[in-house]
N, C-alpha and C. Protein backbone atom coordinates (compact mmCIF):
# COMPACT_ATOMS: atom_id res chain seq x y z
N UNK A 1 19.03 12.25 -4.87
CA UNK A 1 17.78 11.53 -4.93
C UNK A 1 17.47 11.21 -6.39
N UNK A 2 16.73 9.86 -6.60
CA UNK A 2 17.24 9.12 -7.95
C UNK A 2 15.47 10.08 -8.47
N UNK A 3 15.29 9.48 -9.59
CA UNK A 3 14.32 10.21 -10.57
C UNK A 3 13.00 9.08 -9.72
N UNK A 4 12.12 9.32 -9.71
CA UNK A 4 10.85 8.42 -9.13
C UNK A 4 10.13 7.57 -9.97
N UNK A 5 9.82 6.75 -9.57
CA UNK A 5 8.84 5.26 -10.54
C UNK A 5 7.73 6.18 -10.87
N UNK A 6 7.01 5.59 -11.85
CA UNK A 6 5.69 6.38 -12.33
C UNK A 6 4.28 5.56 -11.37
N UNK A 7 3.16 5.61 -10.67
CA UNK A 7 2.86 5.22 -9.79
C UNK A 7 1.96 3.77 -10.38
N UNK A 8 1.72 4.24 -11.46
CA UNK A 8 1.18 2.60 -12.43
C UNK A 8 1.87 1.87 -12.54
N UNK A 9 2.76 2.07 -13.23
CA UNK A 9 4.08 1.26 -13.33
C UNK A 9 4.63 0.44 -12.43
N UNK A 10 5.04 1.27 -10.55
CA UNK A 10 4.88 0.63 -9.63
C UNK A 10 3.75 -0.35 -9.06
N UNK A 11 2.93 -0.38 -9.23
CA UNK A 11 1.72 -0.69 -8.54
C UNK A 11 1.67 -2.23 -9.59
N UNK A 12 1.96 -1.90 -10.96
CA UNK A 12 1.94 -3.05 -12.03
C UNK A 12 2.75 -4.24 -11.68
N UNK A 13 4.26 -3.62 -11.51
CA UNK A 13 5.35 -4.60 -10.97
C UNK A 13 4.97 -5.03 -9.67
N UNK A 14 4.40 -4.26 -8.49
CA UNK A 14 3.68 -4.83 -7.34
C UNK A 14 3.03 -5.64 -7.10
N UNK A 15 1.93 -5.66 -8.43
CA UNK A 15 0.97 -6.66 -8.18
C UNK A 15 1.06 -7.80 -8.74
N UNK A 16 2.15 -8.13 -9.73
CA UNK A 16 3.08 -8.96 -10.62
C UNK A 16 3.65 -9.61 -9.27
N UNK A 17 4.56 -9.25 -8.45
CA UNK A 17 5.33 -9.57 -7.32
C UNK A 17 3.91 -10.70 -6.46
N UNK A 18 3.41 -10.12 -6.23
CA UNK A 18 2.34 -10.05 -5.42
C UNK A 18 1.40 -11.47 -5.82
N UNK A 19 1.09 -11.47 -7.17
CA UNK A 19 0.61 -12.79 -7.42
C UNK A 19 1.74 -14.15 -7.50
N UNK A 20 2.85 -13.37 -8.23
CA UNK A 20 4.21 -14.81 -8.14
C UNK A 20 4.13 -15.73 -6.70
N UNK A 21 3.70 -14.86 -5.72
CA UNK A 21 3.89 -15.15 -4.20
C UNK A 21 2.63 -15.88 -4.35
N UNK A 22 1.89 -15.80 -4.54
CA UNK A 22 0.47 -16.70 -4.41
C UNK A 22 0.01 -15.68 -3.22
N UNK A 23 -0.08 -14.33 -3.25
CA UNK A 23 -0.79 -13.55 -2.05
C UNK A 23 -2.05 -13.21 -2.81
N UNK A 24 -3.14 -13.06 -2.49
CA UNK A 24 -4.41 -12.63 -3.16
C UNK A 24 -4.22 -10.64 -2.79
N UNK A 25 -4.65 -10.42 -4.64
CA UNK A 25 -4.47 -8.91 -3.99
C UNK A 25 -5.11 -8.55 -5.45
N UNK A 26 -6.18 -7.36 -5.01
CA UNK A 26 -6.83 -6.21 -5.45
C UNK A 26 -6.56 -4.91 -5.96
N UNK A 27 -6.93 -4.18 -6.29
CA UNK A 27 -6.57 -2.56 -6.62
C UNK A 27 -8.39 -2.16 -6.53
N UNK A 28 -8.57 -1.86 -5.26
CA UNK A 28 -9.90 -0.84 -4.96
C UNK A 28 -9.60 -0.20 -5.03
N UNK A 29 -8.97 0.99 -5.25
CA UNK A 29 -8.95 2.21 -5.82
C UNK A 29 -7.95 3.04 -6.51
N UNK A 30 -8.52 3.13 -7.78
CA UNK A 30 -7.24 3.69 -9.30
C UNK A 30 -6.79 4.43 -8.87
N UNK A 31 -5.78 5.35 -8.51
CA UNK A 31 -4.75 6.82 -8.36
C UNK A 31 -4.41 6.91 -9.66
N UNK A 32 -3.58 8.19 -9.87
CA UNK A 32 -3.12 9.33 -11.00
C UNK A 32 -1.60 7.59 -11.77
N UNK A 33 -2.00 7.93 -12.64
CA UNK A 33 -0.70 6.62 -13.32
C UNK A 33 0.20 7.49 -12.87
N UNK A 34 0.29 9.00 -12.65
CA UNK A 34 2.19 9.21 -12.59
C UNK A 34 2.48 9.43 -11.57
N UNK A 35 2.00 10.01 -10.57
CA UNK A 35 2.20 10.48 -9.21
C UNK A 35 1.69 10.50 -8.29
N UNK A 36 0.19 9.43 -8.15
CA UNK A 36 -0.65 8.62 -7.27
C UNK A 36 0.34 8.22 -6.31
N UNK A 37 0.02 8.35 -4.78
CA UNK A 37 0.19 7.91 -3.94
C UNK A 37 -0.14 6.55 -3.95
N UNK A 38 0.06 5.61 -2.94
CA UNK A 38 0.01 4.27 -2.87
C UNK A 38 -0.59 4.31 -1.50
N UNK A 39 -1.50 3.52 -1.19
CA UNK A 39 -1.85 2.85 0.18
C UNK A 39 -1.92 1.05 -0.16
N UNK A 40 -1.09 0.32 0.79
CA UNK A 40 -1.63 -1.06 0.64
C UNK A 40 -1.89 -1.65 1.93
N UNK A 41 -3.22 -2.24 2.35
CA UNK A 41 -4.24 -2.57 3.07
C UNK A 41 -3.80 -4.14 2.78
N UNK A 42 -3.39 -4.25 3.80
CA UNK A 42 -3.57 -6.25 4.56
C UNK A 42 -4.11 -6.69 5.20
N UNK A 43 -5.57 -7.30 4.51
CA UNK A 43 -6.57 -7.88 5.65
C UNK A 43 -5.82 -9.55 5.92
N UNK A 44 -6.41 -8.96 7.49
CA UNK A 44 -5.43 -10.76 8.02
C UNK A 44 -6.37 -11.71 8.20
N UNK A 45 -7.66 -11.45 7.49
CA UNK A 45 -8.63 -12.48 7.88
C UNK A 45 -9.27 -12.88 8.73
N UNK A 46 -9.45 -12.18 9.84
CA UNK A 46 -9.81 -12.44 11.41
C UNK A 46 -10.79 -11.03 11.57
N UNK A 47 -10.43 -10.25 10.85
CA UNK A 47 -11.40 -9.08 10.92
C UNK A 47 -10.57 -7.73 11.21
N UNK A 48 -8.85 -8.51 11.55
CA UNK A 48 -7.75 -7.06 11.43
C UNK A 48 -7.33 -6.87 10.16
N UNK A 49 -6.89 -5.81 10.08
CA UNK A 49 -6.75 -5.21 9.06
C UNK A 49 -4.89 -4.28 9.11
N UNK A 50 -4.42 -3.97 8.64
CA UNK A 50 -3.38 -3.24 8.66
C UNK A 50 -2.90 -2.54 7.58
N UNK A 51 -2.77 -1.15 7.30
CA UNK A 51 -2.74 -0.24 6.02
C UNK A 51 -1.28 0.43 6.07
N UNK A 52 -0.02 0.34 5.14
CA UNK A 52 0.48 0.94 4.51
C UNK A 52 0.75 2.25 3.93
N UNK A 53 1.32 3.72 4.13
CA UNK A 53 1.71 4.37 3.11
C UNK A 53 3.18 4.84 3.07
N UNK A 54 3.49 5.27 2.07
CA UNK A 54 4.67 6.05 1.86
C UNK A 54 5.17 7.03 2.41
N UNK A 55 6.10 7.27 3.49
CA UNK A 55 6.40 8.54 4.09
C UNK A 55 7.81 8.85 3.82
N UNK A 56 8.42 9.86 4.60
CA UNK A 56 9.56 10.19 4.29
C UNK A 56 10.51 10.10 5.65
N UNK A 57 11.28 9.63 5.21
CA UNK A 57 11.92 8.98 7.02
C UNK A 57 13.16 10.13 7.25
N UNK A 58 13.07 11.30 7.95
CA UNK A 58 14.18 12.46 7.59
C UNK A 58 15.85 11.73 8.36
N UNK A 59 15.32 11.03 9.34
CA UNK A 59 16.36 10.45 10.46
C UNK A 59 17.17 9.21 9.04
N UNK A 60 16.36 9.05 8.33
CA UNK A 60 17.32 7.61 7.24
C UNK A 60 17.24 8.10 6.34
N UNK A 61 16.97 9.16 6.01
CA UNK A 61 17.08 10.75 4.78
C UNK A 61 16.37 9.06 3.61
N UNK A 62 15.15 8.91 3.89
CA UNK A 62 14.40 7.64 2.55
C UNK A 62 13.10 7.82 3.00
N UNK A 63 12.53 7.26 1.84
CA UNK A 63 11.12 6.82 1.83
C UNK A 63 10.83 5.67 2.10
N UNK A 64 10.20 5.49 3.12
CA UNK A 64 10.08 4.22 3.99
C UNK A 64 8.33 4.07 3.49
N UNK A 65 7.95 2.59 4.15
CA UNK A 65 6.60 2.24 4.24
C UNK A 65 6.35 2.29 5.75
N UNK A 66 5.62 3.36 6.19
CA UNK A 66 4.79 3.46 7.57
C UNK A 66 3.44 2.77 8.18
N UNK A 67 3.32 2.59 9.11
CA UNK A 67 1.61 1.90 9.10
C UNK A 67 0.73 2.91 9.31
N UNK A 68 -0.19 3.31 8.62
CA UNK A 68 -1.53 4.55 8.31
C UNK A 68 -2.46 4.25 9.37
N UNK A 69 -2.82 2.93 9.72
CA UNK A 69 -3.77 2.06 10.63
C UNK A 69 -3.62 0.48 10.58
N UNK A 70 -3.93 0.36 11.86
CA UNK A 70 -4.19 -1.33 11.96
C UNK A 70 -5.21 -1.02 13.08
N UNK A 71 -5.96 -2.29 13.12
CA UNK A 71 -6.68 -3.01 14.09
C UNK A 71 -7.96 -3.78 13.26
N UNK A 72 -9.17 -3.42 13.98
CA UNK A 72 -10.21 -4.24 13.18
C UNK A 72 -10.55 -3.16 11.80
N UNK A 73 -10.80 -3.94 11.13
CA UNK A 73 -11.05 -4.15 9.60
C UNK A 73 -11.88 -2.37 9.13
N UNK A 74 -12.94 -2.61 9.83
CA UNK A 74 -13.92 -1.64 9.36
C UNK A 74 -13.08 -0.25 10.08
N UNK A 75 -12.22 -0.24 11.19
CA UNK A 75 -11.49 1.25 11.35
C UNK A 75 -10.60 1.03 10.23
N UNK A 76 -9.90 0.15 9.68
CA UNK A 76 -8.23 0.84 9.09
C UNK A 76 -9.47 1.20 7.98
N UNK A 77 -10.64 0.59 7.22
CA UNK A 77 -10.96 1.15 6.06
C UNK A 77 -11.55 2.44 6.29
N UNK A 78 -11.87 2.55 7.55
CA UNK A 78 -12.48 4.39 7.42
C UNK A 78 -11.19 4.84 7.40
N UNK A 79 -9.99 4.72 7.90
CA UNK A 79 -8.87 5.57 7.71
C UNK A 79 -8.28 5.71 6.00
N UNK A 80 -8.69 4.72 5.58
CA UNK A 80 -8.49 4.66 4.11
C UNK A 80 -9.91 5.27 3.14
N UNK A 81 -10.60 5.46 3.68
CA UNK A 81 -11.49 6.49 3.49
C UNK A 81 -11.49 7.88 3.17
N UNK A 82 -10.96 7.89 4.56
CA UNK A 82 -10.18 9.49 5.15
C UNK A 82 -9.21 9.75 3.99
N UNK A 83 -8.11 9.44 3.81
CA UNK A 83 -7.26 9.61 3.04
C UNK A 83 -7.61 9.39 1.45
N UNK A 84 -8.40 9.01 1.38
CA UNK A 84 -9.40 8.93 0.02
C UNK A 84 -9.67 9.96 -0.25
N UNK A 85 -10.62 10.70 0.39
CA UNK A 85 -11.24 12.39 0.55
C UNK A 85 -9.97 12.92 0.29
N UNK A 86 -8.81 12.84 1.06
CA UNK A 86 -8.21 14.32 0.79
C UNK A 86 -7.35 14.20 -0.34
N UNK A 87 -7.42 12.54 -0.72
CA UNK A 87 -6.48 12.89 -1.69
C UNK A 87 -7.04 11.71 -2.81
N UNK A 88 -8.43 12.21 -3.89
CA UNK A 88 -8.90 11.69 -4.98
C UNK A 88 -7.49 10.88 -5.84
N UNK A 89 -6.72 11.28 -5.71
CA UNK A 89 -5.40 10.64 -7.04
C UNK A 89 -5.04 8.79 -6.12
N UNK A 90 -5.32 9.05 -5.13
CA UNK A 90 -4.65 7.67 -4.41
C UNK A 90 -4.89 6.26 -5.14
N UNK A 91 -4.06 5.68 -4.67
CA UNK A 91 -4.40 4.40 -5.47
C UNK A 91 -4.76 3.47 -3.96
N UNK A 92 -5.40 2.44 -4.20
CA UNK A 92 -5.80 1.58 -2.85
C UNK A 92 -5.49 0.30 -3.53
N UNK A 93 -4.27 -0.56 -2.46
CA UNK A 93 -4.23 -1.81 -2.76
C UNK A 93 -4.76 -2.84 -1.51
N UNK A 94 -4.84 -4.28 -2.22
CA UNK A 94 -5.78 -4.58 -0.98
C UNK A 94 -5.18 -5.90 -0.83
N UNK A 95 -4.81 -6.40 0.22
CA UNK A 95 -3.86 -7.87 0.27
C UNK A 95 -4.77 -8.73 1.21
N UNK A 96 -5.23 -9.94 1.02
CA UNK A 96 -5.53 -10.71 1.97
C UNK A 96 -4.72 -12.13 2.00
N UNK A 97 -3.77 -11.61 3.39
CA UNK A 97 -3.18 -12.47 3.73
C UNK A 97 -2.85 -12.90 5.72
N UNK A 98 -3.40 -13.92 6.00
CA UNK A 98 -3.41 -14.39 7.57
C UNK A 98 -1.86 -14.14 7.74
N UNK A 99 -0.78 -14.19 7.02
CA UNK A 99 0.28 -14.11 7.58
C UNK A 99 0.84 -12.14 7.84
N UNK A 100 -0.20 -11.71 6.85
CA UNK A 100 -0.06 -10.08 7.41
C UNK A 100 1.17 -9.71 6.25
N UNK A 101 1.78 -10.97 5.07
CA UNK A 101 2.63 -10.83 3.89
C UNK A 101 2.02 -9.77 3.01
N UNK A 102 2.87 -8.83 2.64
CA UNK A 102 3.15 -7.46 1.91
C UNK A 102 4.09 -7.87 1.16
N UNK A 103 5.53 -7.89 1.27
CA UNK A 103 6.64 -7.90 0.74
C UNK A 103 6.95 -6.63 0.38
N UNK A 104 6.80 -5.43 1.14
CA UNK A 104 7.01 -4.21 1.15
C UNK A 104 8.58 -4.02 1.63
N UNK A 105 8.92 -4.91 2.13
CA UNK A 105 10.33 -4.99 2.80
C UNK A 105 11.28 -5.20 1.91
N UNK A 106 10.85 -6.22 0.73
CA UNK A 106 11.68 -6.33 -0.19
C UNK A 106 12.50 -5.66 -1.15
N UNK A 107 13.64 -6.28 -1.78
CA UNK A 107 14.23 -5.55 -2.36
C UNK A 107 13.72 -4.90 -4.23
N UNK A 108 13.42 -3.39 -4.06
CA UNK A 108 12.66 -3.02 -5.39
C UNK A 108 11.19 -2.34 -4.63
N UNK A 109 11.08 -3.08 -3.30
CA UNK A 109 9.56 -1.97 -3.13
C UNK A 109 9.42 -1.31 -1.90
N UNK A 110 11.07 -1.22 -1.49
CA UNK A 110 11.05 -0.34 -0.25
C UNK A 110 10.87 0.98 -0.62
C-alpha cells in the first residue's frame, strides 16, 4: 500500500479537476489538511441529492468511493450532518450537477 495524498492537497487537485470540467463545486466544510476525510455531495438539481465517501473495499483489497446517501436533498444533508458530528476533521464537498458528474471514477481520484 502506496504512502497516502495529504487531504488538502487532494481536495485542491479535485477541485482544479472539477472546475476544468465546467462542474460548479464548493468546499462547505474545511477537514484536517493531512488526514481529513472527504465527503462529496452531488446535488442534481431537482431536489436529489447524492453523497460520496471513502471506504475500504476488502473483496478489491482498495479504497473505493461508496454512496453515504442519496435521495431528496434535505436527507443526504442530514446524513452529512451526521457524519459531521462524529467526525469535526471532515472536509464537505459540494457539486451541482443535473448530470449527477463527480469524476470520482476517474483516473487519479479513485
Amino acid at each position: 500500500m502506496g504512502a497516502r495524498l495529504a487531504s488538502g492537497v487532494w481536495v485542491s487537485a479535485y477541485l482544479t479537476r472539477l472546475r476544468l470540467a465546467d462542474i460548479p463545486v464548493y468546499v462547505t466544510a474545511r477537514g484536517d489538511d493531512q488526514a481529513g476525510a472527504v465527503v462529496v455531495k452531488c446535488a442534481l438539481l431537482d431536489g436529489r441529492a447524492r453523497a460520496y465517501q471513502r471506504s475500504y473495499d476488502f473483496q478489491a483489497d482498495a479504497r473505493v468511493w461508496m454512496v453515504l446517501a442519496e435521495g431528496p436533498e434535505p436527507e443526504v444533508d442530514a446524513a452529512i450532518d451526521r457524519a459531521r458530528r462524529s467526525d469535526p476533521d471532515l472536509w464537505v464537498i459540494e457539486i451541482e450537477d443535473r448530470a449527477g458528474r463527480t469524476l470520482l471514477d476517474e483516473d487519479g481520484l479513485r
